[in-house]
Protein backbone atom coordinates (compact mmCIF):
# COMPACT_ATOMS: atom_id res chain seq x y z
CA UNK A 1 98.76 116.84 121.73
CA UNK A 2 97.26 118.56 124.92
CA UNK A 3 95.43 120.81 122.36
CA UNK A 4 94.13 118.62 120.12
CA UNK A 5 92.89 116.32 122.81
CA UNK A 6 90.74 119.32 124.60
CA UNK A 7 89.94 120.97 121.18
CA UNK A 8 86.97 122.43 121.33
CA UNK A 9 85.36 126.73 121.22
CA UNK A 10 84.45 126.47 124.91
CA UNK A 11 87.55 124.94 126.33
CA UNK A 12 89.31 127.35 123.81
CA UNK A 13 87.23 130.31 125.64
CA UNK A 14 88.17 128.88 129.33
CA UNK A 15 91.82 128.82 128.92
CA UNK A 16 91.67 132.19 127.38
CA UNK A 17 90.05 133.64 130.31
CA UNK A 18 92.46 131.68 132.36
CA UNK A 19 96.01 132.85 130.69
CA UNK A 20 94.53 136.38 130.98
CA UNK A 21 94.28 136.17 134.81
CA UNK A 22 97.71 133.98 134.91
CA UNK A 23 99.69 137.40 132.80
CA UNK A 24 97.83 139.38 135.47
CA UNK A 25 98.89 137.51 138.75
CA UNK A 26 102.52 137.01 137.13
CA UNK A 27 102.07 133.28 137.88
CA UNK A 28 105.38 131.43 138.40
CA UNK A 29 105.51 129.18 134.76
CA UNK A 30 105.31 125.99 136.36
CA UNK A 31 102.22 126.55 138.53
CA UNK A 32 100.34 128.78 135.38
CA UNK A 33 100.68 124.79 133.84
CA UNK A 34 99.63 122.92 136.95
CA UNK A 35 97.02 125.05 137.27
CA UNK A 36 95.34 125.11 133.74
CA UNK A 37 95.48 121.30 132.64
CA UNK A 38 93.46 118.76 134.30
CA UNK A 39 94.75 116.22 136.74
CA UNK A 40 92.44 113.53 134.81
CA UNK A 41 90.49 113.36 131.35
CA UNK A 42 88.41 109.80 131.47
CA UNK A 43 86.83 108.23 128.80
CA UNK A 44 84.43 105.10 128.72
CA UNK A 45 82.39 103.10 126.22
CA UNK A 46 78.68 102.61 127.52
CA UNK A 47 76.93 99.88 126.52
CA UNK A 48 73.31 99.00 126.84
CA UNK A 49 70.45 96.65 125.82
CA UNK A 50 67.80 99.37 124.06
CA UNK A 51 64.31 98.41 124.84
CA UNK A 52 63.96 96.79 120.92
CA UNK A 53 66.57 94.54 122.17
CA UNK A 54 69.48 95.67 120.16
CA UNK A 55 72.92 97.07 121.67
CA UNK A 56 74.06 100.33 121.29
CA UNK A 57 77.34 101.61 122.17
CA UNK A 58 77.37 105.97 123.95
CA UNK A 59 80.61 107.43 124.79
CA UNK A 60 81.04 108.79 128.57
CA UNK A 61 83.70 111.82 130.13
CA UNK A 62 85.04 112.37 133.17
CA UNK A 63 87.43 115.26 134.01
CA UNK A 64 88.67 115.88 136.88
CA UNK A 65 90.71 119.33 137.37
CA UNK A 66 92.56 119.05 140.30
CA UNK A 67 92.22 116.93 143.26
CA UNK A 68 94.82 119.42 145.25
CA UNK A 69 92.11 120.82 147.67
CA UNK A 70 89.55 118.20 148.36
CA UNK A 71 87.11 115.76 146.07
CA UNK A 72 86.44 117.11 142.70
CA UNK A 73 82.83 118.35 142.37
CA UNK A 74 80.89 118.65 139.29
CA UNK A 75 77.59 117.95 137.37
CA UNK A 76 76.61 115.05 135.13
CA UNK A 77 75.28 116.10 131.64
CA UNK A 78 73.38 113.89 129.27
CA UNK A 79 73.01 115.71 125.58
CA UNK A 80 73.72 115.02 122.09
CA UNK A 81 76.66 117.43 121.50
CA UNK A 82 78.93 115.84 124.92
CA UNK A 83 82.28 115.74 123.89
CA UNK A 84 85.38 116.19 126.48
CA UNK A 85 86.30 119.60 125.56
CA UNK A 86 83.36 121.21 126.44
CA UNK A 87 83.53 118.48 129.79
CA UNK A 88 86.72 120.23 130.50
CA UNK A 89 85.99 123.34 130.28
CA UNK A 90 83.31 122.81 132.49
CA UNK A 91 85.08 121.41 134.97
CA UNK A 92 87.91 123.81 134.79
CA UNK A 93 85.04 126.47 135.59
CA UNK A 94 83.82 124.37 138.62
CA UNK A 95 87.47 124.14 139.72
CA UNK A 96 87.51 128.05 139.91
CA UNK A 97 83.88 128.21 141.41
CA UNK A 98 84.88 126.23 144.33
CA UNK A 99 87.77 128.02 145.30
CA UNK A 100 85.62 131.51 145.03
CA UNK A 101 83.37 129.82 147.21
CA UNK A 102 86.23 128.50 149.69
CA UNK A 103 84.71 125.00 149.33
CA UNK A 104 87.29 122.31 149.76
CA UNK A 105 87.11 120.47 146.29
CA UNK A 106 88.17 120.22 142.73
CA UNK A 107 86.55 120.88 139.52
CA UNK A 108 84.76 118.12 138.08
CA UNK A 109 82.31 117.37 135.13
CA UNK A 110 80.88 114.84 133.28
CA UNK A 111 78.82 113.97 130.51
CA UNK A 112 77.55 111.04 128.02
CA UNK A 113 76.67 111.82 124.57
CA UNK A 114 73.14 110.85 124.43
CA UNK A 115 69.34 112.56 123.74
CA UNK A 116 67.82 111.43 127.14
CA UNK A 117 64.66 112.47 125.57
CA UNK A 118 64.79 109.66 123.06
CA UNK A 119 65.52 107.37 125.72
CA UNK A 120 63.16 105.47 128.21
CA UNK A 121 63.19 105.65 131.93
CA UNK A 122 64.17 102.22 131.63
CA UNK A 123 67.17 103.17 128.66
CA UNK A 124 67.97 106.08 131.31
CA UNK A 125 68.32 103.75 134.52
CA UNK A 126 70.37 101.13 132.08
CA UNK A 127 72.42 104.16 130.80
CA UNK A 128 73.10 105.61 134.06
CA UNK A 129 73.79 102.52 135.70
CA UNK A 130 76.86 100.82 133.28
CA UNK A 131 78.22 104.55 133.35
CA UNK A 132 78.60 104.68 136.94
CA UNK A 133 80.06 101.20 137.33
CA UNK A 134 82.98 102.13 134.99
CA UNK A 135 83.77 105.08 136.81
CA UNK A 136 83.88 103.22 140.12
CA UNK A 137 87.11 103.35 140.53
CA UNK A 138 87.25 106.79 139.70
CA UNK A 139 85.06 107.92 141.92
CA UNK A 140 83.99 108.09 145.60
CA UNK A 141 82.92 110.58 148.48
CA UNK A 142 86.73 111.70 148.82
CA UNK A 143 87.50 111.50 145.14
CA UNK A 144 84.99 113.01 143.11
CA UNK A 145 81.16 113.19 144.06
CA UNK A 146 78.94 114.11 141.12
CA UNK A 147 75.56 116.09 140.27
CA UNK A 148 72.10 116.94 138.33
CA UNK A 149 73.48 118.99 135.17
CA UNK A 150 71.61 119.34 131.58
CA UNK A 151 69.38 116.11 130.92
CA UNK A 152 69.93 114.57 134.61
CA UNK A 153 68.21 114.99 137.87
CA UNK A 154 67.39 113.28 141.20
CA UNK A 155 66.37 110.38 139.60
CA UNK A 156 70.02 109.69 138.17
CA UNK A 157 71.50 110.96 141.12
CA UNK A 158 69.47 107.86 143.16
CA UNK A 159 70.59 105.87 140.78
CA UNK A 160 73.97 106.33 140.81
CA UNK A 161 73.32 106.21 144.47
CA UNK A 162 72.22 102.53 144.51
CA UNK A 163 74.77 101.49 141.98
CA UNK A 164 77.62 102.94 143.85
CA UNK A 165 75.87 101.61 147.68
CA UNK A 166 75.35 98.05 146.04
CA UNK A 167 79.19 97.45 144.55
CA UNK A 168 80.20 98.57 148.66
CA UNK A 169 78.24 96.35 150.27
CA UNK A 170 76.34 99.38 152.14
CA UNK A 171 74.27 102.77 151.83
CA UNK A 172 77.01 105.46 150.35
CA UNK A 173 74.94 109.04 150.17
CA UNK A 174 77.66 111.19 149.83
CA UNK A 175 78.54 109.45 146.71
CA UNK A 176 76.43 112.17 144.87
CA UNK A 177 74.76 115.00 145.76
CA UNK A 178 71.39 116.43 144.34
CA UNK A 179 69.92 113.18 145.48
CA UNK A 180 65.91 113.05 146.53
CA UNK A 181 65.26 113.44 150.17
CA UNK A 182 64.63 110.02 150.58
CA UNK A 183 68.04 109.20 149.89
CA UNK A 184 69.64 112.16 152.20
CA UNK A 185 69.15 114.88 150.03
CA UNK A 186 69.38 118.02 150.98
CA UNK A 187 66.45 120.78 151.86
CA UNK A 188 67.22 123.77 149.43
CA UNK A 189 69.14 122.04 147.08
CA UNK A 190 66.84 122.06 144.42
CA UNK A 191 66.00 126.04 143.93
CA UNK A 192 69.47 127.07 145.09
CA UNK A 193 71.53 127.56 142.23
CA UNK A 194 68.19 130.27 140.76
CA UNK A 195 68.20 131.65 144.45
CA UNK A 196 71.62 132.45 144.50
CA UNK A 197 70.94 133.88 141.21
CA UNK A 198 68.56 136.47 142.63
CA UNK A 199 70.20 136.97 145.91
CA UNK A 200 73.57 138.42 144.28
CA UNK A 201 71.57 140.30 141.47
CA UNK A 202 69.41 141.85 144.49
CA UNK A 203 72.38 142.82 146.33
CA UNK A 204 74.13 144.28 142.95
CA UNK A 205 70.33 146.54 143.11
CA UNK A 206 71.82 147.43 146.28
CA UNK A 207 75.32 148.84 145.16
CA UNK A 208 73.54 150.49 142.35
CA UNK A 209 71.05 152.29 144.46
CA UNK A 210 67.86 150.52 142.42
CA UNK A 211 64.92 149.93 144.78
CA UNK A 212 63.72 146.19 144.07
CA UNK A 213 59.91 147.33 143.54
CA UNK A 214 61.42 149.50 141.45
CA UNK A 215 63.48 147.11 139.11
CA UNK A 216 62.73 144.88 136.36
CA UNK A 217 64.16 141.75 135.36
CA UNK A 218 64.64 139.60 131.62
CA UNK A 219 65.13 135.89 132.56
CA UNK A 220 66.46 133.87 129.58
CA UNK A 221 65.92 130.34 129.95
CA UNK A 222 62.86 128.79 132.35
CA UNK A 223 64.26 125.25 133.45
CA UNK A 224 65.18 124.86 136.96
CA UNK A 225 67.89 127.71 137.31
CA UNK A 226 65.59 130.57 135.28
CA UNK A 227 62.54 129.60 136.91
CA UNK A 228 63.26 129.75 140.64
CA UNK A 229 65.74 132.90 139.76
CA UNK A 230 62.39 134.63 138.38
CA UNK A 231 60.79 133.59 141.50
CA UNK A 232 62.79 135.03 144.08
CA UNK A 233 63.08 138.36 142.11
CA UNK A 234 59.57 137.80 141.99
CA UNK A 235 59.22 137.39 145.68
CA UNK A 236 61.82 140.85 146.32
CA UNK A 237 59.90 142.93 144.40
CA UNK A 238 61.33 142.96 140.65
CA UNK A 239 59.04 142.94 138.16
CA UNK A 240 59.74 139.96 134.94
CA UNK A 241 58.83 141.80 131.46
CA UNK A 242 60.87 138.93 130.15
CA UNK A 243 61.28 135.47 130.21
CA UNK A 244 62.16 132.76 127.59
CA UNK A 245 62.58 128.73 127.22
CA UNK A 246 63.65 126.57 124.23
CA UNK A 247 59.96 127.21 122.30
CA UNK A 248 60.59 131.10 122.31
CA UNK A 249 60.15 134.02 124.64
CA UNK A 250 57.44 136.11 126.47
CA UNK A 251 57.25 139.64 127.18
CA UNK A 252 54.86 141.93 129.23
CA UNK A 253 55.81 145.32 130.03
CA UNK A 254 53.41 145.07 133.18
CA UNK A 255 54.88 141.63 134.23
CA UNK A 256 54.88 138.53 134.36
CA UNK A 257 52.70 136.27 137.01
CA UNK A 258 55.52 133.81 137.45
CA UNK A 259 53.50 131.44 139.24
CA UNK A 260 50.68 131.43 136.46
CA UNK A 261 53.83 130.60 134.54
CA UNK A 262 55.16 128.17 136.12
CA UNK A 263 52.25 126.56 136.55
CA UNK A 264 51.38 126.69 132.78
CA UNK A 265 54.62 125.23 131.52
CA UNK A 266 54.28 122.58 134.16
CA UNK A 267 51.33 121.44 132.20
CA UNK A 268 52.51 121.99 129.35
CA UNK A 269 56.07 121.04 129.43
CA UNK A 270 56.53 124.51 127.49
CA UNK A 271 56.38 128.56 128.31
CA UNK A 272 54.38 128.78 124.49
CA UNK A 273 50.72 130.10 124.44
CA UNK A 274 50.96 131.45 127.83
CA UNK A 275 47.78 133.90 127.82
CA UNK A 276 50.16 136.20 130.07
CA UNK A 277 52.13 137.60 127.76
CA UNK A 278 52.75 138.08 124.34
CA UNK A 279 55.35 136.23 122.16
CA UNK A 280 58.46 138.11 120.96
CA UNK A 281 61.80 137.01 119.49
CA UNK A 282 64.03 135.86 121.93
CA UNK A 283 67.20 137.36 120.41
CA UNK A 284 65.26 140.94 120.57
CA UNK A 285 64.24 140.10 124.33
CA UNK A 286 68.01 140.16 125.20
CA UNK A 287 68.45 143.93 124.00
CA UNK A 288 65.66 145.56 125.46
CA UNK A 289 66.01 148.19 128.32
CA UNK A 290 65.40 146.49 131.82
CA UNK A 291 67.80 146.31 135.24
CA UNK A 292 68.63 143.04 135.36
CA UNK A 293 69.03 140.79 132.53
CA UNK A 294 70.00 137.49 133.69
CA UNK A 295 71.01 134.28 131.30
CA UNK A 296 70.01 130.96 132.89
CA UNK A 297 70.20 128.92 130.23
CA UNK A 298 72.76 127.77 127.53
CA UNK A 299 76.01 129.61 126.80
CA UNK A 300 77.64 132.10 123.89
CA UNK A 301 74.16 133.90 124.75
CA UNK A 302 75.83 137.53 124.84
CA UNK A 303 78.54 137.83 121.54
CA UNK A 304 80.17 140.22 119.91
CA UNK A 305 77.18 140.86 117.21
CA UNK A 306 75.37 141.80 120.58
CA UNK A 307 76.60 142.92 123.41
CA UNK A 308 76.84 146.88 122.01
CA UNK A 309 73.43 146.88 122.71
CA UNK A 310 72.04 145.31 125.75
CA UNK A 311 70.45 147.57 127.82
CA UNK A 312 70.62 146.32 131.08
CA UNK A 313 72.37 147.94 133.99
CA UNK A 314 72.93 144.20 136.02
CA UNK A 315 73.91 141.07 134.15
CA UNK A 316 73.57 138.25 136.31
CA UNK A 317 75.36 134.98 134.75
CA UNK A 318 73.32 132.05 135.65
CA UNK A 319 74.58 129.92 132.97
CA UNK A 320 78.24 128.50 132.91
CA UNK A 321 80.06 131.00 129.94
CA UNK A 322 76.80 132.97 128.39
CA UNK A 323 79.24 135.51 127.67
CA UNK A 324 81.74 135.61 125.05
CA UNK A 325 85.60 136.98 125.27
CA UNK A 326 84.57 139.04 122.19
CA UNK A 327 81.31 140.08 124.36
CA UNK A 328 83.12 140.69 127.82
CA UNK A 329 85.83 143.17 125.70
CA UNK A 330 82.54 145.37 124.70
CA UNK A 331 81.19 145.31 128.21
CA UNK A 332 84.46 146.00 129.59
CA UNK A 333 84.78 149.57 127.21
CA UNK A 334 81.34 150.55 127.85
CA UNK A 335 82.00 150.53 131.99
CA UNK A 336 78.34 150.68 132.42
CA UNK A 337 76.80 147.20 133.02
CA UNK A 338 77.40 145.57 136.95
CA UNK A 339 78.62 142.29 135.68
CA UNK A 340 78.14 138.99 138.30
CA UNK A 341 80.37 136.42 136.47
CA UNK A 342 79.02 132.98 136.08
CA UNK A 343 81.57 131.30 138.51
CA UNK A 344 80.08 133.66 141.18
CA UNK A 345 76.88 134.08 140.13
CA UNK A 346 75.20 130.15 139.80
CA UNK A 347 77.38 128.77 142.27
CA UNK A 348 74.46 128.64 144.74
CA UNK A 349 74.04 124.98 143.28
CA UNK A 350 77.69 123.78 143.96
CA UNK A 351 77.52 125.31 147.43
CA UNK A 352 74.41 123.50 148.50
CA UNK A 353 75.91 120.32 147.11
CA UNK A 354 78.49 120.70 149.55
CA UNK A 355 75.84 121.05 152.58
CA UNK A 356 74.53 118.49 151.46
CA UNK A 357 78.10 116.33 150.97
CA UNK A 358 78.70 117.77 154.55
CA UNK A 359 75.08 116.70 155.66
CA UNK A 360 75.72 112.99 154.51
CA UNK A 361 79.04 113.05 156.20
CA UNK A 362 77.90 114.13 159.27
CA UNK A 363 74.24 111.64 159.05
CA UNK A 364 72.81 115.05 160.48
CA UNK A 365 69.90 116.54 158.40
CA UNK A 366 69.03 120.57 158.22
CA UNK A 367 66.42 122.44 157.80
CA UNK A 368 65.58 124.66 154.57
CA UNK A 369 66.07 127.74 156.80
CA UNK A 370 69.23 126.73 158.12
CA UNK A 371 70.56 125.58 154.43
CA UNK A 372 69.42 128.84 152.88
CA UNK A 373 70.85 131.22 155.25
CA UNK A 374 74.07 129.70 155.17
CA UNK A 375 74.09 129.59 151.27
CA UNK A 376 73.09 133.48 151.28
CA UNK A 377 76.00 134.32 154.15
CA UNK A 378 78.90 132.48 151.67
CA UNK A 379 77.50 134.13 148.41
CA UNK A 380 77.61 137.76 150.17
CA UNK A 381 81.09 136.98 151.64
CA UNK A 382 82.25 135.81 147.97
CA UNK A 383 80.54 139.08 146.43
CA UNK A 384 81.89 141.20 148.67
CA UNK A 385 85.38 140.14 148.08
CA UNK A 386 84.63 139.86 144.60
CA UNK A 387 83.46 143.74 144.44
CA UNK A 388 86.26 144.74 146.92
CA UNK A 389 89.27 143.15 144.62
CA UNK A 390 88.02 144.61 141.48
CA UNK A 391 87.58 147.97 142.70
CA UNK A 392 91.14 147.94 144.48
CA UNK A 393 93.07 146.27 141.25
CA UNK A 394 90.79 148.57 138.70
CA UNK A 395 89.97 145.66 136.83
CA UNK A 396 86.72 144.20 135.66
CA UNK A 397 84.50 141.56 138.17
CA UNK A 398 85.02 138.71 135.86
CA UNK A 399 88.64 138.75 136.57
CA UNK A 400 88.72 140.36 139.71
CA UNK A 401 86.60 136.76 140.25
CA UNK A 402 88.76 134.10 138.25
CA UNK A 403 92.06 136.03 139.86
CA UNK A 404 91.07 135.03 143.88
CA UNK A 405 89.62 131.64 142.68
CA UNK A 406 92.99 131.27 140.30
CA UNK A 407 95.13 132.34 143.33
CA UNK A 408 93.58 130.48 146.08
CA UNK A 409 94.63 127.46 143.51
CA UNK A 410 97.88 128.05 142.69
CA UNK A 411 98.53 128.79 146.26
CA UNK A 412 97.38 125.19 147.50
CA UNK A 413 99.69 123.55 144.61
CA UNK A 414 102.92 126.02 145.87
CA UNK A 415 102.19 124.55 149.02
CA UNK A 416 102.06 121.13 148.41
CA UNK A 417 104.87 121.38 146.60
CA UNK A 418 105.58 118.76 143.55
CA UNK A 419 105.80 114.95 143.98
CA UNK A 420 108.52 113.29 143.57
């Protein structure tokens, strides 16, 4: 029943990863299952009045994976293909991030199965709106505070903000984080999840003796993760001969001006027919030769059919899963890429989040210096141990990563021991 309720290829692929780090940390059988199913799986109809007038009916998820260490935390997606395996997957994946990060929460994620860009801002707020108001009593600052994922942003964040503030009677900010700054957002929040991206993949330049003037980067994907990543390995130095979004990819073997870019497809609302560069296939751009090849996008990016011949000497995982088990066997034989797993790598987002839950707590405000530093001093500590653990148990970074997170779990539920 547990199966078929959570079947889907990417849950599949979590709890994979996550029975090979239980054999590996000999878990005790009844924490292993404690550990790997989620405390809560939540589904909700969501109806709204479409601007034609007529009713339609979208499906909402909610899972929460483990409430043993704090609020769960988590993104909210909006996108056709939402269905509660992948949700719990995700949030399985968060659950694990957090604990690498020694953030005091859960895993949570969410997700409605809509195209938000066949919807109006008005459809959106309406959407948004009902979908908060049945998870209202599933929810809250000390229960499970949500986030911007695919097809959300500030926007929905302040909107869940108001719905959630208006039902209590008063102004709730840490309901959410990710919110504008007019709402008690936080400074950073927005490029920190692509900065984190950088930072890690500058300091695995470092272990690897690679100058950053030196280095060059391919940046798959160009939304908000892929775009501020290019620009901070921009800013250090690397040089971008790659880049791609959903309309293709771009490649210069001179670089790429990423603020020309970024401008362009600001205009635009695409990367295609920038003068800068030429086009190219973006399943070629992933196998050519460059330091740093870092997947901000979508997952199941690096497969089995492809990961014999990448040809960088860094990957940097800014997407949740772009790597395949298939994929992370080859990597694993060849011993010659520096992988930063996803749960390390793009958890620069979930960490400001919780500045920023900590912030609203506190109703004391810090500065973009202040938030960035601190993000950059917990993503070295994390690396560090991340490096450290691998290199003392001989065993690759993605586990080395998933086994401390895993651990750090299992130890807070032997702890609390089981009730009744």
């Amino acid at each position: 029943m547990r199966e078929e309720l959570l079947s889907n290829p990417v849950f599949s692929m979590a709890v994979a990863q996550f029975d090979r780090v239980a054999d590996f940390l000999e878990l005790e059988p009844g924490i292993r299952e404690r550990c790997k199913w989620p405390k809560r799986i939540i589904t909700v109809t969501v109806p709204i009045r479409r601007d034609d007038g007529h009713t339609e009916v979208f499906f909402g998820h909610r899972v929460q994976h483990h409430l043993t260490r704090g609020p769960v935390k988590g993104g909210l997606r909006y996108h056709p293909s939402v269905e509660v395996g992948e949700v719990a997957a995700l949030a399985m994946w968060m659950n694990w991030k957090c604990a690498l990060m020694d953030l005091p929460y859960g895993g949570g994620k969410g997700g409605i199965a809509c195209d938000p860009g066949k919807m109006s801002i008005g459809e959106l707020e309406r959407i948004t709106r009902r979908y908060t108001m049945e998870m209202i009593p599933f929810i809250g600052p000390e229960i499970d505070v949500m986030a911007p994922d695919m097809g959300t942003n500030e926007q929905t964040m302040a909107w869940i903000t108001d719905t959630y503030s208006t039902h209590h009677g008063h102004l709730v900010p840490s309901i959410v984080t990710g919110k504008p700054l007019t709402l008690q957002g936080s400074a950073g929040r927005t490029q920190a999840t692509g900065h984190g991206v950088a930072f890690l993949a500058s300091g695995a330049l470092v272990k690897l003796g690679i100058e950053s003037k030196d280095a060059t980067a391919i940046v798959q994907g160009f939304g908000n993760v892929g775009m501020y990543a290019a620009a901070t390995l921009s800013s250090y130095g690397v040089k971008i001969i790659g880049i791609s979004d959903v309309s293709g990819a771009l490649w210069n073997s001179d670089g790429i001006d990423i603020k020309k870019l970024r401008s362009f497809a600001e205009k635009h609302r695409t990367i295609e027919g920038f003068s800068g560069a030429a086009a190219i296939d973006p399943a070629e751009m992933l196998i050519r030769e460059c330091d740093i090849l870092a997947p901000c996008a979508v997952g199941h990016v690096i497969t089995g059919t492809n990961a014999a011949s990448i040809k960088c000497k860094i990957l940097a995982e800014g997407a949740n899963g772009p790597t395949t088990p298939e994929a992370d066997l080859i990597i694993e034989q060849r011993d010659d890429i520096f992988v930063i797993p996803d749960i390390l790598c793009n958890a620069g987002g979930v960490t400001v989040s919780y500045f920023e839950w900590v912030q609203n707590l506190q109703r004391f405000q810090w500065t973009e210096r202040e938030v960035i530093t601190k993000l950059e001093t917990k993503l070295h500590t994390a690396f560090e141990q991340v490096v450290g653990f691998a290199k003392r148990n001989k065993i690759p970074h993605r586990m080395a990563a998933q086994a401390i997170a895993i651990k750090t779990v299992a130890d807070a539920k032997t702890a609390s021991g089981l009730f009744p």
